[in-house]
Protein backbone atom coordinates (compact mmCIF):
# COMPACT_ATOMS: atom_id res chain seq x y z
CA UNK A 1 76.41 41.32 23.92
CA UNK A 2 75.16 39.80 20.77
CA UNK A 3 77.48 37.14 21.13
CA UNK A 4 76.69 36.16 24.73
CA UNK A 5 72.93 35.68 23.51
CA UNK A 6 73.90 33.36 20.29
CA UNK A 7 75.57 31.40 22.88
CA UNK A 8 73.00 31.27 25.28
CA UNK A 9 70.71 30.15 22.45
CA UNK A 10 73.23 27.30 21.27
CA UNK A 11 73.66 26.00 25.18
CA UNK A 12 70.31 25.79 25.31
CA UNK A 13 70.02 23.96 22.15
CA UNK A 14 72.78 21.48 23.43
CA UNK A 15 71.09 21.53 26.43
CA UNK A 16 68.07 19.93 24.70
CA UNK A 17 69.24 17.82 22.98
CA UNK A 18 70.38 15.48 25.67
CA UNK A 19 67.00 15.59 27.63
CA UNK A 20 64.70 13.38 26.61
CA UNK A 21 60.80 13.09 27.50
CA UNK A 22 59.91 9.55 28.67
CA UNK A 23 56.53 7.62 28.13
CA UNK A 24 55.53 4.24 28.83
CA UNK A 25 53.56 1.51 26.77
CA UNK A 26 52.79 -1.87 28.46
CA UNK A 27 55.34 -1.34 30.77
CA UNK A 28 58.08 -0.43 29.27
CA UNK A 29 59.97 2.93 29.37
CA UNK A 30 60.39 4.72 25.74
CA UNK A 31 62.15 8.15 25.51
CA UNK A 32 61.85 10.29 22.37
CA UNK A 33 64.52 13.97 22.12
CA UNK A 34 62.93 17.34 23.75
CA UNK A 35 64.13 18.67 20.49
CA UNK A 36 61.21 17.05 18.64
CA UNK A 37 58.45 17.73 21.45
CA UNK A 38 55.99 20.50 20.82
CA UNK A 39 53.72 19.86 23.65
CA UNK A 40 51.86 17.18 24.92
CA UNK A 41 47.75 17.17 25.68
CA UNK A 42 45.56 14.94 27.00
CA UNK A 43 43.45 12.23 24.59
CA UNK A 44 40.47 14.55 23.08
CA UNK A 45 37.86 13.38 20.45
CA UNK A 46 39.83 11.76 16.84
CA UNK A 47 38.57 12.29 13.23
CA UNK A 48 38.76 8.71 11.76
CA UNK A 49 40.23 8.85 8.14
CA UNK A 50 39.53 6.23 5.86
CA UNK A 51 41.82 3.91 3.91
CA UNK A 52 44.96 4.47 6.32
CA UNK A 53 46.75 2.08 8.30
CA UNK A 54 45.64 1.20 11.55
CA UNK A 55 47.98 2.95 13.69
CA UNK A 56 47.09 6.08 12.22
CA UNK A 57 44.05 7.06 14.16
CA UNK A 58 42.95 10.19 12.28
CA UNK A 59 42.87 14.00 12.77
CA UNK A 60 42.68 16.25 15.76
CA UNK A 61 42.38 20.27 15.41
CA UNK A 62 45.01 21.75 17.43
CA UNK A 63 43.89 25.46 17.83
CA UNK A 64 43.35 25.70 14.27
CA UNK A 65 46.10 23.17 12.84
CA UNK A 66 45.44 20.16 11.52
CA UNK A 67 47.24 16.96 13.13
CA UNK A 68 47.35 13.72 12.13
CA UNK A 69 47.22 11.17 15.23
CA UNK A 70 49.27 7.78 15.67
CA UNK A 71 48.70 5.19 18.25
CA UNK A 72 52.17 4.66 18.86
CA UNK A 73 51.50 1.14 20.79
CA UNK A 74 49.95 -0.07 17.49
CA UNK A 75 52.41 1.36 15.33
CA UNK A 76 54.64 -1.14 17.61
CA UNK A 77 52.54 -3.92 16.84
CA UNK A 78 51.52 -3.98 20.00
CA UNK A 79 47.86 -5.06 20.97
CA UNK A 80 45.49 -2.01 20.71
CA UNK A 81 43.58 -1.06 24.67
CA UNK A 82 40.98 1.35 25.80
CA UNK A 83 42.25 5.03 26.43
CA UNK A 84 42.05 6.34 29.87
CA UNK A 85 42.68 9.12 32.11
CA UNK A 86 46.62 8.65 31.71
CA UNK A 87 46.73 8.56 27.82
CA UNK A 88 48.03 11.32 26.21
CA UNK A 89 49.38 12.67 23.35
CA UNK A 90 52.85 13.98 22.40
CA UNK A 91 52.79 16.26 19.86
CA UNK A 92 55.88 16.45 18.09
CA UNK A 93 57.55 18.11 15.18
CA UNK A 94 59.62 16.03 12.46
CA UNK A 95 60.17 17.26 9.19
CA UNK A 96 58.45 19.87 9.26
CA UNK A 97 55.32 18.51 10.06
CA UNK A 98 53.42 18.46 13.71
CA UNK A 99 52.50 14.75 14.50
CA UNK A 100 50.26 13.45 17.67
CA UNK A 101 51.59 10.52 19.14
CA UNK A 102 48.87 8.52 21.51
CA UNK A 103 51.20 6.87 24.34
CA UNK A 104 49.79 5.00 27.73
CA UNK A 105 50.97 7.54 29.60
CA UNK A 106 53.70 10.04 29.91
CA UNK A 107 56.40 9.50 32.54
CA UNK A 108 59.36 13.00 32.84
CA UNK A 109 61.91 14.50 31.21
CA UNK A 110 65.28 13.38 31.84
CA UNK A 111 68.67 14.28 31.47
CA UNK A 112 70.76 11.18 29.38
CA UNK A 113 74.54 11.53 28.65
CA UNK A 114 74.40 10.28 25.29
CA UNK A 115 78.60 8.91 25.59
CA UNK A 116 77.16 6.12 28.08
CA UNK A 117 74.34 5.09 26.54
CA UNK A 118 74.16 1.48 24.78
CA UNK A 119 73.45 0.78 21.27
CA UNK A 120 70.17 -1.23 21.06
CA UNK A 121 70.60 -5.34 21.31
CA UNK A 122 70.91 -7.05 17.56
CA UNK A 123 68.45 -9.75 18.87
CA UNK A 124 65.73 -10.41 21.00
CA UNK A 125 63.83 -7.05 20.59
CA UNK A 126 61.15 -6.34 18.09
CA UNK A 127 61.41 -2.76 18.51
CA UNK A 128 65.26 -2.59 17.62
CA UNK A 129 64.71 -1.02 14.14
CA UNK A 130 63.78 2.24 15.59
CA UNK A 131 65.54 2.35 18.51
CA UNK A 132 68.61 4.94 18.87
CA UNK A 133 69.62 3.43 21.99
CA UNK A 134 69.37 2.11 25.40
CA UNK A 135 70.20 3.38 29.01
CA UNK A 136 69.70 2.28 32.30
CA UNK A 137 68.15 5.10 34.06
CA UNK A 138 67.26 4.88 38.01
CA UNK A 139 66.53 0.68 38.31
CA UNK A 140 64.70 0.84 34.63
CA UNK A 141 65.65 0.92 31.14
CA UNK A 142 64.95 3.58 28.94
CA UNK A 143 64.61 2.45 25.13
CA UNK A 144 65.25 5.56 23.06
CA UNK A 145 63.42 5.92 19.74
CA UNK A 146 64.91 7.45 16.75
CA UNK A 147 61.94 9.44 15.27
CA UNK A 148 63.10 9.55 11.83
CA UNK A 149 63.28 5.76 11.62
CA UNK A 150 60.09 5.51 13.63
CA UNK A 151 57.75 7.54 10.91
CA UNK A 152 59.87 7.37 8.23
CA UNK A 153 56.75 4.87 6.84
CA UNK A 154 54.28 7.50 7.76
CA UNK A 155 56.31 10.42 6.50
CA UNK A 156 57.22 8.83 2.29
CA UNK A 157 52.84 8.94 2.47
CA UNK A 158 52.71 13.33 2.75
């Protein structure tokens, strides 16, 4: 019986970690692992901490727990906009540590068979040097970001 449960609990694992939650920022499709995802809640009121990058927006309290928040379109480089109803944020779990990531808005989770996905283009993309890779997923294409390579900056600072 035991053994039936431990591999219950590793097909589930595997299971994860080919789903992927999608979000999208000025129109394009990103997709980050379920492994990673904690939860995700809508945009609430941010502490502003002083002397940090831009892109790091500040501090929510997360029943009790302390979480520092990232605008991920401006961690991009992308121009920074006006929250709204649809902007939320993905809280997610690297290292050890639970991270808010502010998106546009978030789109599903989806299924991606890893063996047929592309490896990201060596040119013409300014996000390439966090992206794991890239699949064409119901008429769109889903750019999938490797989370260690996307805070890694963030992370050397704590």
């Amino acid at each position: 019986m035991e053994e039936n449960t431990t591999q219950a609990i590793l097909q589930a694992s595997d299971d994860l970690s080919n789903r992927f939650l999608t979000f999208g920022i000025d129109g394009a499709v990103y997709g980050i692992s379920l492994t990673n995802v904690l939860e995700i809640i809508g945009i609430q009121d941010i502490t502003a901490v002083p002397n940090v990058p831009q892109h790091i927006k500040g501090l929510i309290n997360l029943r009790g727990k302390v979480v520092p928040v990232i605008d991920t379109r401006l961690k991009m480089g992308k121009e920074e906009r006006d929250y709204d109803s649809l902007t939320c944020i993905i809280v997610i779990d690297i290292q050890d540590m639970h991270i808010g990531l502010i998106v546009d808005r978030v789109e599903e989770v989806i299924s991606i068979d890893l063996e047929h996905a592309a490896v990201p283009p060596k040119a013409g993309m300014e996000d390439k040097q966090f992206l794991s890779s890239v699949v064409e997923r119901d008429n769109h294409t889903v750019l999938n970001i490797d989370l260690e390579k996307f805070m890694a900056d963030d992370l050397r600072q704590y």
